[in-house]
N, C-alpha and C. Protein backbone atom coordinates (compact mmCIF):
# COMPACT_ATOMS: atom_id res chain seq x y z
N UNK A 1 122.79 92.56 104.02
CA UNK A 1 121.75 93.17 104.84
C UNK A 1 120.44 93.27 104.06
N UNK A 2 120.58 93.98 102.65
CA UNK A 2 119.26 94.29 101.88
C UNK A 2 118.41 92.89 101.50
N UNK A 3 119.39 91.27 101.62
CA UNK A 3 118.68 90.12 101.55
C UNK A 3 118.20 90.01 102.53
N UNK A 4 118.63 89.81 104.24
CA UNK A 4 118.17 89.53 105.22
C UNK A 4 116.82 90.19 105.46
N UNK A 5 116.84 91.49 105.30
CA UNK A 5 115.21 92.43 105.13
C UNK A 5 114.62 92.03 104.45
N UNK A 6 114.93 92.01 103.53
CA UNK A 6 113.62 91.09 102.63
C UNK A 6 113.12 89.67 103.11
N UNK A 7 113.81 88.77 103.44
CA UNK A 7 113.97 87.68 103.87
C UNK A 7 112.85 87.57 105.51
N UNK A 8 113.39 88.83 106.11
CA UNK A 8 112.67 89.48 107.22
C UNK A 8 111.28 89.95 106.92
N UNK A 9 110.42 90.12 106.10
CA UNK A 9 109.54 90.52 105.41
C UNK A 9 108.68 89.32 105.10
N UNK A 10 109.35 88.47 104.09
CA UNK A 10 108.79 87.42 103.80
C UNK A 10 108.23 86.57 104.87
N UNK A 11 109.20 86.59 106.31
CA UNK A 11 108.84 85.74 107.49
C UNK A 11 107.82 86.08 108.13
N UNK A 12 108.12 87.62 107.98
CA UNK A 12 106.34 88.18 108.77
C UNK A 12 104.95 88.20 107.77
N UNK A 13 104.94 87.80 106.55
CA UNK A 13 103.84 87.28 105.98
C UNK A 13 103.54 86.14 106.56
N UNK A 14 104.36 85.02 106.00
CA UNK A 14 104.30 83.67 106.32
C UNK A 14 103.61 84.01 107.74
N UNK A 15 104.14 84.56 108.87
CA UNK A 15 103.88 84.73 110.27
C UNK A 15 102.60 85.02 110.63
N UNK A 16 102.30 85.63 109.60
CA UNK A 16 100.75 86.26 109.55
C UNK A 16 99.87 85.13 109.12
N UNK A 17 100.03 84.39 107.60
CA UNK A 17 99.24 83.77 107.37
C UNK A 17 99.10 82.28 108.07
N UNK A 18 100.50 81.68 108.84
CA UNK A 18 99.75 80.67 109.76
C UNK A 18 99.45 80.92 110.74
N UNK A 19 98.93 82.54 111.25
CA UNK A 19 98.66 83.10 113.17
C UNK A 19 99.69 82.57 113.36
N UNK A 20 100.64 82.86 113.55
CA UNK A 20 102.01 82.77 114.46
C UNK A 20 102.55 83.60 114.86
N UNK A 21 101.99 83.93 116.41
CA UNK A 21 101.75 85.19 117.20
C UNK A 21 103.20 85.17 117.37
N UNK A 22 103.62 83.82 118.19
CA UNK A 22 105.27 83.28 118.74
C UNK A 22 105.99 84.27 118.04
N UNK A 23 106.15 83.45 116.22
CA UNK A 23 106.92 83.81 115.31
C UNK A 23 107.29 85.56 115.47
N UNK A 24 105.83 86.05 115.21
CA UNK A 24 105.82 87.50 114.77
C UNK A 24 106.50 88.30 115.70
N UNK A 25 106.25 88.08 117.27
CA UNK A 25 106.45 88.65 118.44
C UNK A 25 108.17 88.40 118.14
N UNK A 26 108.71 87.47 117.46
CA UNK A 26 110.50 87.73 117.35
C UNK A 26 110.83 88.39 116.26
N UNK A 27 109.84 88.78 114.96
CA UNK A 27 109.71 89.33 113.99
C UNK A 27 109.96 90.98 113.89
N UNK A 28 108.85 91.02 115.16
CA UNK A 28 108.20 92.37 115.42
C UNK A 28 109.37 93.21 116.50
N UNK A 29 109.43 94.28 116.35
CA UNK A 29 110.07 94.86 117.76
C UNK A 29 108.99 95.23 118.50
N UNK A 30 109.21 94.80 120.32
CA UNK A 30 108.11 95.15 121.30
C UNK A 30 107.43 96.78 121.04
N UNK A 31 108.43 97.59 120.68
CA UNK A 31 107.98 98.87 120.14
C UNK A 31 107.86 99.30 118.89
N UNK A 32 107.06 98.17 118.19
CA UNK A 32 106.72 98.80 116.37
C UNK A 32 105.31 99.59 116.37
N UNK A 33 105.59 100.45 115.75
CA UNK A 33 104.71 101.42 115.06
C UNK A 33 104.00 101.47 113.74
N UNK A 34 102.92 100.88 113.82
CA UNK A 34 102.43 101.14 112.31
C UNK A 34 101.78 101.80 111.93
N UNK A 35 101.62 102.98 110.95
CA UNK A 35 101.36 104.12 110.36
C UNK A 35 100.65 104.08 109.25
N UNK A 36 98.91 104.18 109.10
CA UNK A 36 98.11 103.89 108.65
C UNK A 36 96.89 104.78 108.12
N UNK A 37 97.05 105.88 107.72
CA UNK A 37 95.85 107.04 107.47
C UNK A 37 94.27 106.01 106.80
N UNK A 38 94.85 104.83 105.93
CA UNK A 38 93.43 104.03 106.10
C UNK A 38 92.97 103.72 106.87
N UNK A 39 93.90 102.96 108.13
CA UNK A 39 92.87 102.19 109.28
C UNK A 39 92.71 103.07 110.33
N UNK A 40 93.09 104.49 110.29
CA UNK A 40 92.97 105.30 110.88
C UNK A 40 93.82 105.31 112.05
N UNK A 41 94.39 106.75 112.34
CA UNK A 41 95.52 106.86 113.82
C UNK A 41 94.72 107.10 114.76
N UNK A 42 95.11 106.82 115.70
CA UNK A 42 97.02 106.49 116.00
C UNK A 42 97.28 105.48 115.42
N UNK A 43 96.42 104.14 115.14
CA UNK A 43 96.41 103.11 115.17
C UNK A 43 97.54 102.34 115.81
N UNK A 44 98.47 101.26 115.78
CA UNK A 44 99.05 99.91 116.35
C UNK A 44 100.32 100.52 116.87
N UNK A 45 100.57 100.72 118.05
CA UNK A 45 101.72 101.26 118.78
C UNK A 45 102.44 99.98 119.55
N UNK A 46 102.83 99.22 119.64
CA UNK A 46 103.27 97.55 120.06
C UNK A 46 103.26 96.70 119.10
N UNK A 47 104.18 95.90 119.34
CA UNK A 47 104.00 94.31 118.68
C UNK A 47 102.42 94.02 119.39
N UNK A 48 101.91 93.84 120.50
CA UNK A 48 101.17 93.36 120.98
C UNK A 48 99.69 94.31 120.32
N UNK A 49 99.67 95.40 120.24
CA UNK A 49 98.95 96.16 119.37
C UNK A 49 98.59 95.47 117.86
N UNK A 50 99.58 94.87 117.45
CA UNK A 50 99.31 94.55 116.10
C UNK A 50 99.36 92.98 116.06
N UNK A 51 99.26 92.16 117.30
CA UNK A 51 98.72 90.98 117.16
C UNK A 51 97.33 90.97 117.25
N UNK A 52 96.97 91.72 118.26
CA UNK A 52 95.65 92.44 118.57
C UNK A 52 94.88 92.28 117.58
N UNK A 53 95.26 93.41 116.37
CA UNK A 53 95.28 94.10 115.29
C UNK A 53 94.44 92.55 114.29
N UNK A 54 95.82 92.20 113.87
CA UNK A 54 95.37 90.70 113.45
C UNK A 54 94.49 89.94 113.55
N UNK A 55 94.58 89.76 114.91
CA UNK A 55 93.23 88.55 115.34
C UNK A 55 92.37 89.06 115.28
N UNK A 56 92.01 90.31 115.65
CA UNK A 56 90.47 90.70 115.16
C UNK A 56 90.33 90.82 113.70
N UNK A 57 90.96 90.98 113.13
CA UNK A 57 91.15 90.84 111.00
C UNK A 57 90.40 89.40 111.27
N UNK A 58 91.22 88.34 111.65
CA UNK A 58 91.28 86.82 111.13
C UNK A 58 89.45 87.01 111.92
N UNK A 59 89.02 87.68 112.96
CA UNK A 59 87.94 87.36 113.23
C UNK A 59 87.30 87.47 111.75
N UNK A 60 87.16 88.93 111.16
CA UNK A 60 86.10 89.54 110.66
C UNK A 60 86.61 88.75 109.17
N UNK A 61 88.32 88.29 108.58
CA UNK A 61 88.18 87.59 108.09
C UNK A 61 88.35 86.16 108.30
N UNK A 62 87.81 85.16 108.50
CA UNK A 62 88.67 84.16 109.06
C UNK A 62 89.70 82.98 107.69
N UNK A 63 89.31 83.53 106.45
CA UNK A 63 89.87 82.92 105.40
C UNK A 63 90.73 83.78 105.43
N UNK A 64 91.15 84.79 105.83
CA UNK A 64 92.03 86.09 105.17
C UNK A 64 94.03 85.49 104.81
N UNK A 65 94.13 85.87 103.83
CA UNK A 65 95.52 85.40 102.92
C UNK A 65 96.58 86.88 102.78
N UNK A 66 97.57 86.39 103.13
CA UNK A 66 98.29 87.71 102.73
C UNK A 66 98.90 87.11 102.00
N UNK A 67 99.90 87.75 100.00
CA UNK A 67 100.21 87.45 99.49
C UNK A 67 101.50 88.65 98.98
N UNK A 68 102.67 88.30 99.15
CA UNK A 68 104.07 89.44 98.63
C UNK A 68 103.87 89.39 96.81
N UNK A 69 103.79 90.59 96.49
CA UNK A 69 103.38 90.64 95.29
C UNK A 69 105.12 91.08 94.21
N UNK A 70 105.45 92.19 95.18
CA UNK A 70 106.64 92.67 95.17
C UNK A 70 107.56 93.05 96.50
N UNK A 71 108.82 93.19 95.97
CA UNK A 71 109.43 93.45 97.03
C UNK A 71 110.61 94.08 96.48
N UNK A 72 111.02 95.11 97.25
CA UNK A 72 112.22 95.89 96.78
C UNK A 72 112.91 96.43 98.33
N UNK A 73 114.52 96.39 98.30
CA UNK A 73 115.15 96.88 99.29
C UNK A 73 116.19 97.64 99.16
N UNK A 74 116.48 98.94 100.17
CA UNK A 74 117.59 99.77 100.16
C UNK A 74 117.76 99.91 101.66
N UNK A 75 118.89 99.76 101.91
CA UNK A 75 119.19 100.25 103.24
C UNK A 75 118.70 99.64 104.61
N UNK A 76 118.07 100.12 105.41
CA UNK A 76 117.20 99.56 106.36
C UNK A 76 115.64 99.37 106.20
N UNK A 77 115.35 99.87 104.61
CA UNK A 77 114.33 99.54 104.47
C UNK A 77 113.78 99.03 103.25
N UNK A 78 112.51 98.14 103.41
CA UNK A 78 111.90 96.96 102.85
C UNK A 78 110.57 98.08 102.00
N UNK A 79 110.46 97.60 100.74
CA UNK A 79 108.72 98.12 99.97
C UNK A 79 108.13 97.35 99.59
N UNK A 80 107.40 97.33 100.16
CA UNK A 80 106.36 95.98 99.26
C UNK A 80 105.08 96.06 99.10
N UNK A 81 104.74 95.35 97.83
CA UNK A 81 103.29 95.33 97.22
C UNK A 81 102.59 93.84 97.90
N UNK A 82 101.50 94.22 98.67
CA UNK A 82 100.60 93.35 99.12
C UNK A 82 99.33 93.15 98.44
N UNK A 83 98.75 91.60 98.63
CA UNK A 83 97.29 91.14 98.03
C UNK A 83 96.72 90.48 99.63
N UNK A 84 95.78 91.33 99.89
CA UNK A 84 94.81 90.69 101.12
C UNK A 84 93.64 90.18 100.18
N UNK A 85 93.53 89.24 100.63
CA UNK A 85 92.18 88.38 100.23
C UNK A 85 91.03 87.38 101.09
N UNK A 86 90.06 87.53 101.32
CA UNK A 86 89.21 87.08 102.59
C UNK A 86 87.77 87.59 102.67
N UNK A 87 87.23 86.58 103.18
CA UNK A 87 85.57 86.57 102.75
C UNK A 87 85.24 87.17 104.02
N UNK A 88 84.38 88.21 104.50
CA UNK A 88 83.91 89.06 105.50
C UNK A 88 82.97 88.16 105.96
N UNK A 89 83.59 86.95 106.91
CA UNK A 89 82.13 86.62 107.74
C UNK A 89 81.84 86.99 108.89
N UNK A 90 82.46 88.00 109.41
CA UNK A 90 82.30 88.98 110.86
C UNK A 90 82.42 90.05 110.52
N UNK A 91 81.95 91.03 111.32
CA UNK A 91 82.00 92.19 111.22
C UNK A 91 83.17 92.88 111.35
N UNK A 92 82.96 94.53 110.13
CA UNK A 92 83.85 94.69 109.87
C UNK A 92 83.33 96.29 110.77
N UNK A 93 84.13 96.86 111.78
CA UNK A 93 83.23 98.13 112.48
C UNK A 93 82.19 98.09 112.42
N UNK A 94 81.40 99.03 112.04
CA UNK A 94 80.31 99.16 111.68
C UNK A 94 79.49 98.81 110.55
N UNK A 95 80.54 97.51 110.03
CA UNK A 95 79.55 96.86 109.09
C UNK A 95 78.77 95.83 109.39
N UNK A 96 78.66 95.19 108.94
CA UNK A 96 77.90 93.69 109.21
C UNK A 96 78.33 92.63 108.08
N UNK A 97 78.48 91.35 108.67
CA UNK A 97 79.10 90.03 107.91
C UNK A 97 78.35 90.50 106.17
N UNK A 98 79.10 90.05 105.51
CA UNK A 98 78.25 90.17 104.34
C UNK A 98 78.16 88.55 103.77
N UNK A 99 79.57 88.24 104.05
CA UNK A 99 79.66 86.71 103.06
C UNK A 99 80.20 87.05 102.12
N UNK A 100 80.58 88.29 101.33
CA UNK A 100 81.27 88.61 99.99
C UNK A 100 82.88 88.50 100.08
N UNK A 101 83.42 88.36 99.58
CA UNK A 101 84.90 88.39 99.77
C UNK A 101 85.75 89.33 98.77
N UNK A 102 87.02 89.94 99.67
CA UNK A 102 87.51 91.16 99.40
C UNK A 102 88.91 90.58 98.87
N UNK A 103 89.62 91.63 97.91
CA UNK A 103 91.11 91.13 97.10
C UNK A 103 91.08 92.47 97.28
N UNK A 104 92.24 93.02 97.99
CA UNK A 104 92.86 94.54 97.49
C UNK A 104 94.59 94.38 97.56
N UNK A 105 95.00 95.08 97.16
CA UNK A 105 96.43 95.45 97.01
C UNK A 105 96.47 96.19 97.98
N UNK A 106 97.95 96.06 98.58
CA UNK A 106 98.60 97.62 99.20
C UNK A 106 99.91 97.88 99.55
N UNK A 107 100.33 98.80 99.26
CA UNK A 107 101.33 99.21 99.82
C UNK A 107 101.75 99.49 100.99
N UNK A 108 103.44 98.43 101.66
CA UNK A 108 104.14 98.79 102.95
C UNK A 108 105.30 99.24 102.88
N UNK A 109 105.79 99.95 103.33
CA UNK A 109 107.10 100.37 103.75
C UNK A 109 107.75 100.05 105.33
N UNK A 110 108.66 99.41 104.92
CA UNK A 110 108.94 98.84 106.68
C UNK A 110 110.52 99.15 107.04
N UNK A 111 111.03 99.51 107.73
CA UNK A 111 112.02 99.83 108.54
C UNK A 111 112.18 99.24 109.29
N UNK A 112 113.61 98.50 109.39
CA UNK A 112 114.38 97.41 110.34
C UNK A 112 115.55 97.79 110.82
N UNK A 113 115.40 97.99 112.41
CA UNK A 113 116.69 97.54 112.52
C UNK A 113 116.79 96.50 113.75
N UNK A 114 118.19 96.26 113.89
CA UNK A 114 118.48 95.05 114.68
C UNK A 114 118.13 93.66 114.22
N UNK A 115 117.83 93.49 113.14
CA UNK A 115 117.24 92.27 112.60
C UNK A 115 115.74 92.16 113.16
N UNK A 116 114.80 93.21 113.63
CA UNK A 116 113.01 93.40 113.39
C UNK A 116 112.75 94.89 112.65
N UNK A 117 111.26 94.36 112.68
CA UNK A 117 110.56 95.72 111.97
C UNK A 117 110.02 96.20 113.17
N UNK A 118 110.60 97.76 113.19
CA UNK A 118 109.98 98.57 114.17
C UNK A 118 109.39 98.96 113.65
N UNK A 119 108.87 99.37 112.17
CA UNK A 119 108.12 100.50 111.82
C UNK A 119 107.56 100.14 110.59
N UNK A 120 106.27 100.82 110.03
CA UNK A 120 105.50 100.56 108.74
C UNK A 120 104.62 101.64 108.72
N UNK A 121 104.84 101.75 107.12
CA UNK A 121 103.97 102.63 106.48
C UNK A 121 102.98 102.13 105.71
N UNK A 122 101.43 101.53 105.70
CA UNK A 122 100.94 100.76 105.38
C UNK A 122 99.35 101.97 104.60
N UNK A 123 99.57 101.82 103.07
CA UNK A 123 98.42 102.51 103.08
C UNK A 123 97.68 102.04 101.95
N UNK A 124 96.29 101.73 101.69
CA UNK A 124 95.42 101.28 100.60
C UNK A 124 94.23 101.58 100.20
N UNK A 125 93.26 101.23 99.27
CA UNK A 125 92.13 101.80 99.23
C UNK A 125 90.84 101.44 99.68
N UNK A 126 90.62 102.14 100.97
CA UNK A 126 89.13 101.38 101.64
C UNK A 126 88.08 101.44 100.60
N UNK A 127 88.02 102.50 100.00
CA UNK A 127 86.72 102.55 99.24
C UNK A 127 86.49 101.05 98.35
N UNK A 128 87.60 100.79 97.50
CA UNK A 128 87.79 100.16 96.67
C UNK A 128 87.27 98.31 97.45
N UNK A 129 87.58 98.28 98.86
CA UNK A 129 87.44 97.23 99.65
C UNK A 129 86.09 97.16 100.22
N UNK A 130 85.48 98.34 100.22
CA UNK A 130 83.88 98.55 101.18
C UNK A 130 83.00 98.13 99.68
N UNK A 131 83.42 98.61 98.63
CA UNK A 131 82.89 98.21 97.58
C UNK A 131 82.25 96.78 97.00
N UNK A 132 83.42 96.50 97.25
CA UNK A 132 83.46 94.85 97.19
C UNK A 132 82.90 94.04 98.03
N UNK A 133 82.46 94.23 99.50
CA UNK A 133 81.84 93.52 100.37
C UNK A 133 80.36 93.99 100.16
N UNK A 134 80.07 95.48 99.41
CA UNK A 134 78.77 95.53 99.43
C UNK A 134 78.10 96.79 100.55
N UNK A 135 79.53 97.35 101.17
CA UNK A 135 78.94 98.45 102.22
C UNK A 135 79.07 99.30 101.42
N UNK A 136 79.15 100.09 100.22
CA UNK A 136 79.33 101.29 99.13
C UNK A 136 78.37 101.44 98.58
């Protein structure tokens, strides 16, 4: 089981980084929850919420890379260390394109069952990311 989650993890990167809505949507459970005090709540209540979610990223980044840095598993659930990386040529809220490009780390925690992720705990440092594009 603790391989298959991980394994399950790895697929929803990959899923992410070629837009593979298809993929993710069998990845994802129709009712995942992702739990985010950076991107602010409620935030992404659906799979469809967090394709959403995505495509407006790939807007504001359209190079944007997700990279598994680490990965560790117990039970029904997956931890992992993430690298986002992607040049801001759309707007980011209330920012404006800069052209600079952002590398941050972060931490997820994801919970599976049935063979998807219903759930994530996803949290990192905006400051550290607004910095880098030049809105700080």
């Amino acid at each position: 089981m603790i391989k298959s989650n991980k394994n399950l993890v790895k697929s929803f990167v990959l899923a992410i980084n070629k837009s593979d809505w298809e993929s993710l949507s069998h990845i994802v459970a129709q009712n995942f929850v992702r739990h985010s005090y950076a991107a602010g709540e409620p935030g992404v209540k659906s799979c469809q919420d967090l394709i959403k979610f995505l495509q407006s990223e790939l807007q504001t980044f359209p190079d944007g890379r997700e990279e598994l840095l680490d990965i560790v598993a117990e039970g029904n659930k997956v931890a992992a260390r993430h690298r986002f990386s992607g040049t801001q040529s759309g707007p980011l809220g209330s920012f404006p394109p800069t052209g600079k490009k952002m590398v941050v780390e972060y931490i997820a925690i994801y919970r599976i069952e049935n063979g998807c992720i219903v759930e994530a705990w996803v949290e990192w440092n905006n400051k550290s990311g607004l910095t880098q594009l030049g809105h700080e």
